[in-house]
Each structure stands twice: as C-alpha cells, then as structure tokens.
PDB file of N, CA and C in Angstrom:
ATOM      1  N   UNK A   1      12.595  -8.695 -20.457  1.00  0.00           N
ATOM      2  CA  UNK A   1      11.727  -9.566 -19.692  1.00  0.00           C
ATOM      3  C   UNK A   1      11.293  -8.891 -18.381  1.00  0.00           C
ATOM      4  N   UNK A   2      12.303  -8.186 -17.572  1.00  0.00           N
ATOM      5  CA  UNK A   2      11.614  -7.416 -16.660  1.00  0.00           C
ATOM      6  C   UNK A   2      11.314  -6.690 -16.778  1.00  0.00           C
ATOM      7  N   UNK A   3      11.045  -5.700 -17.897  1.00  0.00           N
ATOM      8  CA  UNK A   3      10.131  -4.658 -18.163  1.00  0.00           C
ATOM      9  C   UNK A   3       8.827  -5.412 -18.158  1.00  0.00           C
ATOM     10  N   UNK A   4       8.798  -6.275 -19.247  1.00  0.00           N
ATOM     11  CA  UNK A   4       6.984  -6.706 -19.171  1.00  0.00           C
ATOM     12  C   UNK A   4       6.310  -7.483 -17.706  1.00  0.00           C
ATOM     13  N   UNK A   5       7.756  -8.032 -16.628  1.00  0.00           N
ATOM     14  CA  UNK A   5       6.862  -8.023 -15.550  1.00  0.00           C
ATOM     15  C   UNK A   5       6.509  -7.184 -14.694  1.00  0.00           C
ATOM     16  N   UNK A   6       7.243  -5.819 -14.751  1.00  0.00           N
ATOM     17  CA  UNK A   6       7.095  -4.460 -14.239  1.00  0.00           C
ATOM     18  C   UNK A   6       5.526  -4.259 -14.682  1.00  0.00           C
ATOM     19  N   UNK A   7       5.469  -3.952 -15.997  1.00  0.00           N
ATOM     20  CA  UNK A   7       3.743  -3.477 -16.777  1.00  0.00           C
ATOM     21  C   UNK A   7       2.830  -4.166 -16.252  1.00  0.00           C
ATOM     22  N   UNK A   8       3.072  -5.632 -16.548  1.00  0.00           N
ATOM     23  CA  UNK A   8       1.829  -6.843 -15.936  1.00  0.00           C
ATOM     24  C   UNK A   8       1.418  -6.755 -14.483  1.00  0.00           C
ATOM     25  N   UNK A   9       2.457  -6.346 -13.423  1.00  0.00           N
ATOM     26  CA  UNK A   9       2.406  -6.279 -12.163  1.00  0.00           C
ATOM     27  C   UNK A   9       1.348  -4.766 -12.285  1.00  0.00           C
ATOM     28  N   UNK A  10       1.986  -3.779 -12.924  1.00  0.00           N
ATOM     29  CA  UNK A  10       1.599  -2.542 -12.658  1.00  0.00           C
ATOM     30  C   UNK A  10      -0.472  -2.721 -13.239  1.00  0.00           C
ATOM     31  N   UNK A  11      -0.317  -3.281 -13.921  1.00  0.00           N
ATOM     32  CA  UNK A  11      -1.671  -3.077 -15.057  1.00  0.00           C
ATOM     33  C   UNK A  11      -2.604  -4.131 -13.909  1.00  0.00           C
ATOM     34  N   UNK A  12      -1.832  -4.798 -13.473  1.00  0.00           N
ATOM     35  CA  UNK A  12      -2.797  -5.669 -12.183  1.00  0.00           C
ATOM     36  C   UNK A  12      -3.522  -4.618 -11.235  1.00  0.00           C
ATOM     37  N   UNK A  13      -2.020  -3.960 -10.558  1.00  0.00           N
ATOM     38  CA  UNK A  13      -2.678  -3.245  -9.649  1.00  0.00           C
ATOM     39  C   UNK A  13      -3.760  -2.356 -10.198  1.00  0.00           C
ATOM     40  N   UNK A  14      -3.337  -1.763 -11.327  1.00  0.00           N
ATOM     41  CA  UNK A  14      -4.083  -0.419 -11.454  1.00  0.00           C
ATOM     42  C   UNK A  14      -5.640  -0.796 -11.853  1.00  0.00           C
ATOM     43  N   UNK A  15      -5.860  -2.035 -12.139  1.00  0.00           N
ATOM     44  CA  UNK A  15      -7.073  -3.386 -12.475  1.00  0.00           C
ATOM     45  C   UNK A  15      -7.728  -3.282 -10.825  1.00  0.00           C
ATOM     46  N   UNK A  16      -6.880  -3.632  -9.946  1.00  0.00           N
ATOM     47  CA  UNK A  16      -7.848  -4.167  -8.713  1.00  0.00           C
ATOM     48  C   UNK A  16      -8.185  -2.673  -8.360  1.00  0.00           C
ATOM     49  N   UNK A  17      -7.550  -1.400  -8.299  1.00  0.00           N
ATOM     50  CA  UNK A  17      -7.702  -0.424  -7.362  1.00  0.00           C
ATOM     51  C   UNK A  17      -9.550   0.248  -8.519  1.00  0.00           C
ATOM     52  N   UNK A  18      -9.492   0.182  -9.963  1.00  0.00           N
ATOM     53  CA  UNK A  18     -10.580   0.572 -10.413  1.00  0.00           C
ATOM     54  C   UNK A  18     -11.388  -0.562 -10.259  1.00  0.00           C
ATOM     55  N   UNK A  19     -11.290  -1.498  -9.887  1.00  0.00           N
ATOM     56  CA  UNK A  19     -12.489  -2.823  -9.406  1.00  0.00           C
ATOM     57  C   UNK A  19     -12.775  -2.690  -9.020  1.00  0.00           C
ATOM     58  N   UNK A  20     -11.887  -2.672  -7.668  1.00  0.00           N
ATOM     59  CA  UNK A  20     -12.252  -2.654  -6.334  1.00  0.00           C
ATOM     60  C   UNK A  20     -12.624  -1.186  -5.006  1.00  0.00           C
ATOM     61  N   UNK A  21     -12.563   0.098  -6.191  1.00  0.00           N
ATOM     62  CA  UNK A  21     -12.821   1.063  -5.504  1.00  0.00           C
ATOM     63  C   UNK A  21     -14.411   1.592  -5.398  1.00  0.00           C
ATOM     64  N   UNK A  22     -14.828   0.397  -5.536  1.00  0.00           N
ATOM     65  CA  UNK A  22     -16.923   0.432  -5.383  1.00  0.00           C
ATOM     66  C   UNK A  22     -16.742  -0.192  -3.761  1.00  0.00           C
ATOM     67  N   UNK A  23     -15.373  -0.754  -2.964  1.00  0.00           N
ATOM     68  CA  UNK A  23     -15.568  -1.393  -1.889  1.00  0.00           C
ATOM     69  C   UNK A  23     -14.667  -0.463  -0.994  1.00  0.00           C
ATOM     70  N   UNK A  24     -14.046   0.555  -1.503  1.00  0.00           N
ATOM     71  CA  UNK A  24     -13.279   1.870  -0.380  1.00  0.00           C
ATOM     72  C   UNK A  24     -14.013   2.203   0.609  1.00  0.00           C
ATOM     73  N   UNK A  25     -13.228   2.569   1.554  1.00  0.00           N
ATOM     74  CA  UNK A  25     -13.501   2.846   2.788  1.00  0.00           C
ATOM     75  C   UNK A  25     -12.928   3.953   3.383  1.00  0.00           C
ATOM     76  N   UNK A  26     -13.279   5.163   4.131  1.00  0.00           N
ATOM     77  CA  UNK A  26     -12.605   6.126   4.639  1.00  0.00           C
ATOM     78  C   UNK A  26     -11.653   5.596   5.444  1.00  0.00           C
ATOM     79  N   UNK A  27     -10.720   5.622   5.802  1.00  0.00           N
ATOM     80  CA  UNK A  27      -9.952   5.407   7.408  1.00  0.00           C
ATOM     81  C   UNK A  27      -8.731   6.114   7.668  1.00  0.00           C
ATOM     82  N   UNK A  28      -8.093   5.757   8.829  1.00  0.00           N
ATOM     83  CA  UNK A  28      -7.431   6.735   9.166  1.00  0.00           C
ATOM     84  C   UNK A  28      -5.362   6.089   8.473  1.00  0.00           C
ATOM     85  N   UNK A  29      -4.604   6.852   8.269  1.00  0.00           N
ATOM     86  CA  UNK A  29      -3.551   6.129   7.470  1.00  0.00           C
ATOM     87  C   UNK A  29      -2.486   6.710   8.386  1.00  0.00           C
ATOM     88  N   UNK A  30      -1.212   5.959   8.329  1.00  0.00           N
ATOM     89  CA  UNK A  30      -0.231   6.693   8.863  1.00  0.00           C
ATOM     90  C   UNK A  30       1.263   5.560   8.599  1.00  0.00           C
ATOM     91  N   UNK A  31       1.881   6.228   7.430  1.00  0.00           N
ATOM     92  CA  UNK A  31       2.913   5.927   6.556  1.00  0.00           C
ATOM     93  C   UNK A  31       4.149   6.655   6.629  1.00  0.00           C
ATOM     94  N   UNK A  32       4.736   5.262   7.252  1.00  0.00           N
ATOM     95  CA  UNK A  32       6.314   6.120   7.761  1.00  0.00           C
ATOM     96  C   UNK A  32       7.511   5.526   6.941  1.00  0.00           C
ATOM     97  N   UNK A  33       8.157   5.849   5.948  1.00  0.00           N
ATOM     98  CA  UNK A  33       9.366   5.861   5.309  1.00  0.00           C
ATOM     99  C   UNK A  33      10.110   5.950   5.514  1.00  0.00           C
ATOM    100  N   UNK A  34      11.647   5.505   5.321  1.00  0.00           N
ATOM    101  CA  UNK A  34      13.202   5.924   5.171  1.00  0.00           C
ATOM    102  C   UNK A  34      13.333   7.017   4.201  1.00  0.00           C
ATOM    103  N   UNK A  35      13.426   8.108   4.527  1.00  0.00           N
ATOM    104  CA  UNK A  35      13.865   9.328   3.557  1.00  0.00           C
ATOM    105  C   UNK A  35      12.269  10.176   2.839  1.00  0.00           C
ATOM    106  N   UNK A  36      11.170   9.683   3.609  1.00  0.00           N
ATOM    107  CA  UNK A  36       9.977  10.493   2.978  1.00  0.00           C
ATOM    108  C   UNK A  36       9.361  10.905   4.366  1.00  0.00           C
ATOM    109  N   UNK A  37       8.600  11.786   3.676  1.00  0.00           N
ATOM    110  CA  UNK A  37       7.321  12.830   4.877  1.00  0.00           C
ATOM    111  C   UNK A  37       6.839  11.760   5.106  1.00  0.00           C
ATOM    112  N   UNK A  38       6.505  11.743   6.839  1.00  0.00           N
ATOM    113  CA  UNK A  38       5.603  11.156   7.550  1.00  0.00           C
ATOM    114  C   UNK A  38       3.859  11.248   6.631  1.00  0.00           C
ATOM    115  N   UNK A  39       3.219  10.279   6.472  1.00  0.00           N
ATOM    116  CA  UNK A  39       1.861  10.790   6.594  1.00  0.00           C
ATOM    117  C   UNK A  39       0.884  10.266   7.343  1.00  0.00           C
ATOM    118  N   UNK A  40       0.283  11.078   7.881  1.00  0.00           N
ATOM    119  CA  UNK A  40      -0.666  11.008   9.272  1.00  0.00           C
ATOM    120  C   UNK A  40      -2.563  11.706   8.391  1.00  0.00           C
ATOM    121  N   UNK A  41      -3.093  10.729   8.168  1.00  0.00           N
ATOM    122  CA  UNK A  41      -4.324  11.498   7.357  1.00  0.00           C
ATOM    123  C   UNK A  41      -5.085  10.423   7.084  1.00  0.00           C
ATOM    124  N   UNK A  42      -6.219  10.940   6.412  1.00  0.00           N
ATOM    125  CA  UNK A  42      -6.989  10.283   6.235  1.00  0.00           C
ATOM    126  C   UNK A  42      -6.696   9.668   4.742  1.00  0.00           C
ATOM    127  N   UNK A  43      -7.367   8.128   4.189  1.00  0.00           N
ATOM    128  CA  UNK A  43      -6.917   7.756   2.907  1.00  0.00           C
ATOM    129  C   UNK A  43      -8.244   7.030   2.744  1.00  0.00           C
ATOM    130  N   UNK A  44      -7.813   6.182   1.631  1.00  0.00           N
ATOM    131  CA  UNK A  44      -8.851   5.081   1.122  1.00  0.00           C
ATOM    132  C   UNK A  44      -8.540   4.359   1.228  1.00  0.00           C
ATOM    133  N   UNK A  45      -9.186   2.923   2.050  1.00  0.00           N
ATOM    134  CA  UNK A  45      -9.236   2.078   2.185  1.00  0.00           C
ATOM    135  C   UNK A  45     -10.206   0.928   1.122  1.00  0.00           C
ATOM    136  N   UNK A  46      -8.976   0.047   0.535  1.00  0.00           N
ATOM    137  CA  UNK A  46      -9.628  -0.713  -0.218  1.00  0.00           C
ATOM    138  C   UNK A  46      -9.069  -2.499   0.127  1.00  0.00           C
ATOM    139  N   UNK A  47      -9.770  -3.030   0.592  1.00  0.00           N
ATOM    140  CA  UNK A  47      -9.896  -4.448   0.995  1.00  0.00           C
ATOM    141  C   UNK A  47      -9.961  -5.058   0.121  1.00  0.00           C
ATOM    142  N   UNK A  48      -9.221  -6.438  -0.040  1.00  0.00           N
ATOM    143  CA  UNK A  48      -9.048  -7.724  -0.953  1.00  0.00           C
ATOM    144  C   UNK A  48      -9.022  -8.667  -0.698  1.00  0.00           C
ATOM    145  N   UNK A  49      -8.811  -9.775  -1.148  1.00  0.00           N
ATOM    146  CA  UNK A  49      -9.206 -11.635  -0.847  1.00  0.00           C
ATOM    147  C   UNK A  49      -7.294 -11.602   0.157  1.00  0.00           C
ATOM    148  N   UNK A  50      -8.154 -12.389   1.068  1.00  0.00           N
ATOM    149  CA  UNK A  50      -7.278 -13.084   2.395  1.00  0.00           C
ATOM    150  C   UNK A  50      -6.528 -11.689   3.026  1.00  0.00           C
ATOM    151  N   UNK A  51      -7.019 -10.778   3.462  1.00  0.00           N
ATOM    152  CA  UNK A  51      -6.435  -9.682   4.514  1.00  0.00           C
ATOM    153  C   UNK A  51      -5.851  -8.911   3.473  1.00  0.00           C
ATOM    154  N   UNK A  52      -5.475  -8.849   2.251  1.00  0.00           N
ATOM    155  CA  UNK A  52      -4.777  -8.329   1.310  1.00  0.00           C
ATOM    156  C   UNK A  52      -5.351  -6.624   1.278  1.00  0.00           C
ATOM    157  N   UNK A  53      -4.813  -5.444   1.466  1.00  0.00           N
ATOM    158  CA  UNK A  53      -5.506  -4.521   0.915  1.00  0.00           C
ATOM    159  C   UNK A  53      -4.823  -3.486   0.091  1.00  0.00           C
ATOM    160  N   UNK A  54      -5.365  -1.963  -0.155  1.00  0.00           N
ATOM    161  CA  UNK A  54      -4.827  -1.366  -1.112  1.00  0.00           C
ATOM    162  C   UNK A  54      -4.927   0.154  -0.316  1.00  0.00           C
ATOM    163  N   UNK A  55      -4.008   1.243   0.016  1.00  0.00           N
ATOM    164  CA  UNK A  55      -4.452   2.400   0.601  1.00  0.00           C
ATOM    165  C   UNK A  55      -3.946   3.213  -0.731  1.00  0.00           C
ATOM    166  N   UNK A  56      -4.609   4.431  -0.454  1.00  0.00           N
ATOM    167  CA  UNK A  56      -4.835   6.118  -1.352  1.00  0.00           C
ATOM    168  C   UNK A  56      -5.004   6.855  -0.684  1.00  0.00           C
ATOM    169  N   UNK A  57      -3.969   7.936  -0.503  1.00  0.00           N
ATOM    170  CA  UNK A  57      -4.151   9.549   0.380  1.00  0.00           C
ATOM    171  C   UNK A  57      -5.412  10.221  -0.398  1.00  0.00           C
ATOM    172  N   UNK A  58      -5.861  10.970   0.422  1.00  0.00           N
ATOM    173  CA  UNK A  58      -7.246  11.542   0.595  1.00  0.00           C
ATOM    174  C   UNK A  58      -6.845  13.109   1.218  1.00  0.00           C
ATOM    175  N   UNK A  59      -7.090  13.927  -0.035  1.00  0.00           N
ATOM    176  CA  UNK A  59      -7.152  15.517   0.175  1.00  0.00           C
ATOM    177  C   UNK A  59      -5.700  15.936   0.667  1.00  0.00           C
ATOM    178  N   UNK A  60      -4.722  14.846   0.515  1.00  0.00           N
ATOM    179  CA  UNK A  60      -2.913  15.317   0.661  1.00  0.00           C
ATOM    180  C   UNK A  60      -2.692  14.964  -0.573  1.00  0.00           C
ATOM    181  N   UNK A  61      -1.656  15.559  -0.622  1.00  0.00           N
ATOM    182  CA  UNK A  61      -0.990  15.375  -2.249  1.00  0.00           C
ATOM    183  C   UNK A  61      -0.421  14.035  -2.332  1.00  0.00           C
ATOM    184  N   UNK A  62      -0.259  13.354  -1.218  1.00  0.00           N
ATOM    185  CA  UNK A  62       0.166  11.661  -1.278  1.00  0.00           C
ATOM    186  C   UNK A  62       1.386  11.563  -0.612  1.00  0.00           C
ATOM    187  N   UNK A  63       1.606  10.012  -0.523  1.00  0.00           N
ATOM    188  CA  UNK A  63       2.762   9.419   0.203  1.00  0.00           C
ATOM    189  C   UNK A  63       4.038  10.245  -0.180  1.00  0.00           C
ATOM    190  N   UNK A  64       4.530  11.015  -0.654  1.00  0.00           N
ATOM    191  CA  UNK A  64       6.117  11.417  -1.278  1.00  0.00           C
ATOM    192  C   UNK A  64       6.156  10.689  -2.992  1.00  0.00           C
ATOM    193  N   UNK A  65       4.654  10.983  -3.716  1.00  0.00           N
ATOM    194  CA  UNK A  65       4.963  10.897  -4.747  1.00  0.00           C
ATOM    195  C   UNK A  65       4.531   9.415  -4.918  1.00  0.00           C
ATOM    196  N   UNK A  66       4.262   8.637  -4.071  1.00  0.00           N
ATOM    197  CA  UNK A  66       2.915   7.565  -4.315  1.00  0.00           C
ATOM    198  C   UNK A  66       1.483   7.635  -4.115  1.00  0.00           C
ATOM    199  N   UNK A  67       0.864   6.775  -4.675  1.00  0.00           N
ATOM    200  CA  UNK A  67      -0.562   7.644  -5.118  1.00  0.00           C
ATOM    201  C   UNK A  67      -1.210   6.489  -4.229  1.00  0.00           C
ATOM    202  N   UNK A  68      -0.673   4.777  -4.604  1.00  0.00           N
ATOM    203  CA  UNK A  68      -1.393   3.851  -3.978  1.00  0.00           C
ATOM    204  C   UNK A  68       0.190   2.676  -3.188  1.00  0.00           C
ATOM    205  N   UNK A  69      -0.219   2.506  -2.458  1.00  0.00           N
ATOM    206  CA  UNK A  69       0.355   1.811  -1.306  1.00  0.00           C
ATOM    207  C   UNK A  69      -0.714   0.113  -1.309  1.00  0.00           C
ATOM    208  N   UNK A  70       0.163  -0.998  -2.441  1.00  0.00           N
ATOM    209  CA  UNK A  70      -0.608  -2.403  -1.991  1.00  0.00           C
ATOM    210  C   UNK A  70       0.111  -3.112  -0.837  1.00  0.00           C
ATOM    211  N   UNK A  71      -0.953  -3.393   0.102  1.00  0.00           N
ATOM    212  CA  UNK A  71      -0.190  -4.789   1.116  1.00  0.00           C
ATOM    213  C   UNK A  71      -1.119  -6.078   0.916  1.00  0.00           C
ATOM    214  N   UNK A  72      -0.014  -6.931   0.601  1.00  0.00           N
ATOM    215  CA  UNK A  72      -0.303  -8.453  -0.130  1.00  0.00           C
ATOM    216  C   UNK A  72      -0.023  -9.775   0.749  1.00  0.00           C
ATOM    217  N   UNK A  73      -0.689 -10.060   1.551  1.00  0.00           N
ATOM    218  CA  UNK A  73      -0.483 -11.348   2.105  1.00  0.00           C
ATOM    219  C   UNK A  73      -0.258 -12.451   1.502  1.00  0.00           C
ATOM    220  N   UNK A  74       1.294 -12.586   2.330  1.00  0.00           N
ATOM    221  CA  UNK A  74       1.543 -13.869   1.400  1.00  0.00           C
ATOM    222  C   UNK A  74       1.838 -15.029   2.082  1.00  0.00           C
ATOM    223  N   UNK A  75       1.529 -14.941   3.264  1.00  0.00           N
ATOM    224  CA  UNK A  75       1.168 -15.962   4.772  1.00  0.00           C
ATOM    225  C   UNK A  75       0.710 -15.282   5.898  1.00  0.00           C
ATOM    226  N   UNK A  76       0.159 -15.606   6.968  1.00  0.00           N
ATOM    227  CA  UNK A  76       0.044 -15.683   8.123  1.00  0.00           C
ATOM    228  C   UNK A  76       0.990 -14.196   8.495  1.00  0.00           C
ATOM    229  N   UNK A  77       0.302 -13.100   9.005  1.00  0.00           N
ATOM    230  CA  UNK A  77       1.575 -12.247   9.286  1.00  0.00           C
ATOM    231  C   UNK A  77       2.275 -11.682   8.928  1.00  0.00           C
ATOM    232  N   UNK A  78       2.232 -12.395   7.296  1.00  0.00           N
ATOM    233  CA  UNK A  78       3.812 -11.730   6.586  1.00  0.00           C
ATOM    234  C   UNK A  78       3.000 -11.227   5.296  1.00  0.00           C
ATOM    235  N   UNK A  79       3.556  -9.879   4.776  1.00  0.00           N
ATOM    236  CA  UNK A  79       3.120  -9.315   3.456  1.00  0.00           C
ATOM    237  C   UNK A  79       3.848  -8.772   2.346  1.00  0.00           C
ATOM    238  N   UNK A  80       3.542  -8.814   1.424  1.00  0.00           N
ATOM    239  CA  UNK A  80       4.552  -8.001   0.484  1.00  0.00           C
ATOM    240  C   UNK A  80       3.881  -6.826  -0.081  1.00  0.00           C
ATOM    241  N   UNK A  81       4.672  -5.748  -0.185  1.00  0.00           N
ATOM    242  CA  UNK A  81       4.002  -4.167  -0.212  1.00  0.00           C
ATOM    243  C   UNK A  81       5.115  -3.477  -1.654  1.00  0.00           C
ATOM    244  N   UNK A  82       4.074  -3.065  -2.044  1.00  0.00           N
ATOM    245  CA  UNK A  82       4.232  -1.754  -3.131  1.00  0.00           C
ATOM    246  C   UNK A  82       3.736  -0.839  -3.001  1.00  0.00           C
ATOM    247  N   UNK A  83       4.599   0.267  -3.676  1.00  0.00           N
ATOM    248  CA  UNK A  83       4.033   1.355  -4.472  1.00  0.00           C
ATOM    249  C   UNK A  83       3.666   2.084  -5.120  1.00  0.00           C
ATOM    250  N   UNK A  84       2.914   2.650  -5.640  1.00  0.00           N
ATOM    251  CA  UNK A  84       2.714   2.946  -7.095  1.00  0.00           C
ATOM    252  C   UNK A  84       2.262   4.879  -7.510  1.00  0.00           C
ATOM    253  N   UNK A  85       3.878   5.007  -8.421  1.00  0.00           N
ATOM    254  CA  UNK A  85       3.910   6.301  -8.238  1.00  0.00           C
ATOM    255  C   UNK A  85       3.037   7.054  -9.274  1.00  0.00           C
ATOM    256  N   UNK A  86       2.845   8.736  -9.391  1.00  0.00           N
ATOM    257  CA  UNK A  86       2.204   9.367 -10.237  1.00  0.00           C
ATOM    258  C   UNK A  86       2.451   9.156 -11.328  1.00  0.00           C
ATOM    259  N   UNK A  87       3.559   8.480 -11.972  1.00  0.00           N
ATOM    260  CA  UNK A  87       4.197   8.351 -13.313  1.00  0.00           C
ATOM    261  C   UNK A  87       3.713   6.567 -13.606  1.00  0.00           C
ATOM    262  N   UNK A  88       3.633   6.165 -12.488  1.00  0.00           N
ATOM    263  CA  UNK A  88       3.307   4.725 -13.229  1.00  0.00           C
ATOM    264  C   UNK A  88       4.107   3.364 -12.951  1.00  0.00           C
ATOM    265  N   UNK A  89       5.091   4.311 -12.023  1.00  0.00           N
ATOM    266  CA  UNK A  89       6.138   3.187 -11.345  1.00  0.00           C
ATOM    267  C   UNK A  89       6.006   2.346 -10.473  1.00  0.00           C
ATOM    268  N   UNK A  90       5.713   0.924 -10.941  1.00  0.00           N
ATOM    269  CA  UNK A  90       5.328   0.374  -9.353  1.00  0.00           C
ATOM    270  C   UNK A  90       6.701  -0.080  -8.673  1.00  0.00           C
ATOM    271  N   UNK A  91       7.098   0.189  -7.602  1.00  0.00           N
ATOM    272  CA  UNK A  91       7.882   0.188  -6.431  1.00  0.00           C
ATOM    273  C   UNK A  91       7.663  -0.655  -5.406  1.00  0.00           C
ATOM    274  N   UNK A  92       8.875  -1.716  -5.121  1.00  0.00           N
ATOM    275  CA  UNK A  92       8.706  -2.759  -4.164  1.00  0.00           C
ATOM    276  C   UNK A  92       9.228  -2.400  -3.030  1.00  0.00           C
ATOM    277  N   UNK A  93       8.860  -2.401  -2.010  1.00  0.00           N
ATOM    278  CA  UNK A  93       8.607  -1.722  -0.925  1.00  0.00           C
ATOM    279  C   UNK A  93       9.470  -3.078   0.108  1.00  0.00           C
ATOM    280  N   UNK A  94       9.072  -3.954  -0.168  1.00  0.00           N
ATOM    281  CA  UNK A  94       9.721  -5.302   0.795  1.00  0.00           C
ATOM    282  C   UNK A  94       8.848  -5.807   1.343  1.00  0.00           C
ATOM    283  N   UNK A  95       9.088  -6.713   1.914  1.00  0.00           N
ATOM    284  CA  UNK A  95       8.551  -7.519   2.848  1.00  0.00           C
ATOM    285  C   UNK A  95       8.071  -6.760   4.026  1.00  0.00           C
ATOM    286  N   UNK A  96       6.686  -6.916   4.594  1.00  0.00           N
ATOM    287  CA  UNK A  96       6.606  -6.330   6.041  1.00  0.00           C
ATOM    288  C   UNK A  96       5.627  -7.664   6.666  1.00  0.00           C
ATOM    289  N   UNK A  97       5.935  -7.559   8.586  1.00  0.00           N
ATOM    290  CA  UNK A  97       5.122  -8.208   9.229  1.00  0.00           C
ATOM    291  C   UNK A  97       4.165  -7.551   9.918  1.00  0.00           C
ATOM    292  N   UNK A  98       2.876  -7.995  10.509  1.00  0.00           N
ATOM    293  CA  UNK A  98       2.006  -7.726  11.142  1.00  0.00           C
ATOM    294  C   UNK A  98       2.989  -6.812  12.519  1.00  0.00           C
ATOM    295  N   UNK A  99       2.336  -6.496  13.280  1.00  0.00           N
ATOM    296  CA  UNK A  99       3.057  -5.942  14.464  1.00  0.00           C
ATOM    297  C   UNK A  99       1.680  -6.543  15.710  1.00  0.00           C
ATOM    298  N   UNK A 100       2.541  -6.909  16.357  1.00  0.00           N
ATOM    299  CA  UNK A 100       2.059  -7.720  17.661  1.00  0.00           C
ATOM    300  C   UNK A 100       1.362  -6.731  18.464  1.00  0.00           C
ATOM    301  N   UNK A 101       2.100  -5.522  18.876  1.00  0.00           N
ATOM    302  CA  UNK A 101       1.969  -4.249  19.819  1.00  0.00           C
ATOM    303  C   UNK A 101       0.681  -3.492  18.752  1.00  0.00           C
ATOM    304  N   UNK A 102       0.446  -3.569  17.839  1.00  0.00           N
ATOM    305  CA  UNK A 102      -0.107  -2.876  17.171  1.00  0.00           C
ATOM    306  C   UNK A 102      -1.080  -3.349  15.748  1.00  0.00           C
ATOM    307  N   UNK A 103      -1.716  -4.436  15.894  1.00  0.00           N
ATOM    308  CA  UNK A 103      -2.195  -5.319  14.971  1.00  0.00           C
ATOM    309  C   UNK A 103      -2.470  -4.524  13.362  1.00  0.00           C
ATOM    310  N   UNK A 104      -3.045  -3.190  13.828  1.00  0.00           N
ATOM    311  CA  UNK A 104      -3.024  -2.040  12.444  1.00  0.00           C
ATOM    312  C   UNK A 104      -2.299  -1.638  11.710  1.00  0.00           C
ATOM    313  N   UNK A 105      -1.033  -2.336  11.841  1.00  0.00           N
ATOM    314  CA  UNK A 105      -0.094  -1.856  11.438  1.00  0.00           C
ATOM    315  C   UNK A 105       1.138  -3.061  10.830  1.00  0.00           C
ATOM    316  N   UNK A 106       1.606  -2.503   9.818  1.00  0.00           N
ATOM    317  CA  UNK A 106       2.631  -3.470   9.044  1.00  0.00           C
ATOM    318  C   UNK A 106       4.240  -3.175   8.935  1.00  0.00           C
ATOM    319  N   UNK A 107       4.942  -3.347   9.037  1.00  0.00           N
ATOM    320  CA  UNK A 107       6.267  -3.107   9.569  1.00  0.00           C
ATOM    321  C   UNK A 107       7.022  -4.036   8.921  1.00  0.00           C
ATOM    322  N   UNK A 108       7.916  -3.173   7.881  1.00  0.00           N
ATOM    323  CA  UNK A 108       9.376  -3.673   7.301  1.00  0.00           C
ATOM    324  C   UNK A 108      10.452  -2.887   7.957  1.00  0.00           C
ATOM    325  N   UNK A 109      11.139  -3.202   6.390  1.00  0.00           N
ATOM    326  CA  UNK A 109      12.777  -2.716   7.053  1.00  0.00           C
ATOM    327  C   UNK A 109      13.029  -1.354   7.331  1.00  0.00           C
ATOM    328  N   UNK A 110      11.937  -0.833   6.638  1.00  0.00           N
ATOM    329  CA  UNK A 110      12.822   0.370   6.594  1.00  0.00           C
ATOM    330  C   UNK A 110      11.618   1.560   6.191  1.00  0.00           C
ATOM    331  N   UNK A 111      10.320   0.928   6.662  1.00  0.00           N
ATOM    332  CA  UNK A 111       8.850   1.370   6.882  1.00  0.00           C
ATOM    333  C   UNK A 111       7.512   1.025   7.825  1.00  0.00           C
ATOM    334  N   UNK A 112       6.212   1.734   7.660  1.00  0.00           N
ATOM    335  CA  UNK A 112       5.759   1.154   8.769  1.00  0.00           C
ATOM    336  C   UNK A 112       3.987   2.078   8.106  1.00  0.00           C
ATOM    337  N   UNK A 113       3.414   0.848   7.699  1.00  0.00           N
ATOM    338  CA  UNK A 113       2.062   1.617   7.356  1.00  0.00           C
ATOM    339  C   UNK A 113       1.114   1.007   8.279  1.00  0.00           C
ATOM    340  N   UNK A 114      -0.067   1.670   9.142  1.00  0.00           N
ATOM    341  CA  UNK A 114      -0.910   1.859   9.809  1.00  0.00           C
ATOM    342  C   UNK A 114      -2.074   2.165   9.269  1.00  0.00           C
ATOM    343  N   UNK A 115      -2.834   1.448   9.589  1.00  0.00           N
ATOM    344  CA  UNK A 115      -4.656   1.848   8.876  1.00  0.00           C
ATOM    345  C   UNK A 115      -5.552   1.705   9.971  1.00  0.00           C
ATOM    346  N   UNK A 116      -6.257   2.499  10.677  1.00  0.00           N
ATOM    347  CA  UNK A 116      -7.515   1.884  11.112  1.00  0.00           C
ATOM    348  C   UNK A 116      -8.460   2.937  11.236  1.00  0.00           C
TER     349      UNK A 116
END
C-alpha cells in the first residue's frame, strides 16, 4: 500500500512539473541541507495554485542528487516539501515555515530553501 502511494505521489509531481513547465521562471535558488552541498545558483522556477511552487537546478548537476525540490502549502505560512531524485525517488523533506526575516525563504528542521 505504500508503495502505490509513493508512485501516485511521484507520477503527480512528475504531471505538474511537465504541465506546468510552459509557466518556469529563471530565478535565483539557494538550498541548504543537513549532510548535502550548499546550492547557491540559478534554477527554475515553477509556480502553482495558492503560493505552492516547484524549483530545478539550472546548468549544476543539482541539489545532491535531486533534480526537483516541491514546496506545498498547506496553510498560511506552513508548507510541506519534497524531493525528487534522478532515480525517481520522491523524498519527504518535512514540514517548513515561511521565515519572517526573510519572506523568500522556507525553513524546516533540518533545511532552508530560498528563491527570489
């Protein structure tokens, strides 16, 4: 049973990012991990219904082996984030909040992605 909600989750994302990549946007990215390379670069920016969006490294080889990075609003402030690796793995990332000091930016436990 959690394999097929692993696929369904995964086959979603990989659904919105070829939908929705007629609405990408250059911008600037900066993705900080527990135990991965900093990345500081440019990505793709892809926007979704209610603040929801989707990032992609651009001319780096990627996050430490993620290709797309979703952040999912799921109230006011608060989001839920994945990742989704070269093999196909989507990866739950946790919960992150908006950041007050830094509105561009989303902040969990034990990460911290920046777009603008």
């Amino acid at each position: 049973m959690r394999r097929i909600a692993y696929l369904i989750v995964s086959v979603i994302m990989a659904q919105q990012v070829f939908v929705a990549n007629a609405d990408a946007k250059t911008a600037k990215c900066v993705v900080i991990g527990n135990g991965m390379t900093p990345y500081n670069g440019t990505c793709k920016f892809t926007p979704d219904n209610g603040g929801s969006f989707a990032i992609e490294p651009s001319g780096k080889s990627g996050f430490d082996g993620v290709t797309l990075i979703s952040v999912a609003i799921v109230s006011p402030g608060v989001a839920e984030v994945r990742g989704l690796t070269r093999d196909g793995v989507n990866s739950r990332w946790g919960e992150a909040k908006r950041s007050k000091a830094d509105p561009a930016c989303w902040v969990g436990s034990d990460f911290k992605i920046c777009v603008y």
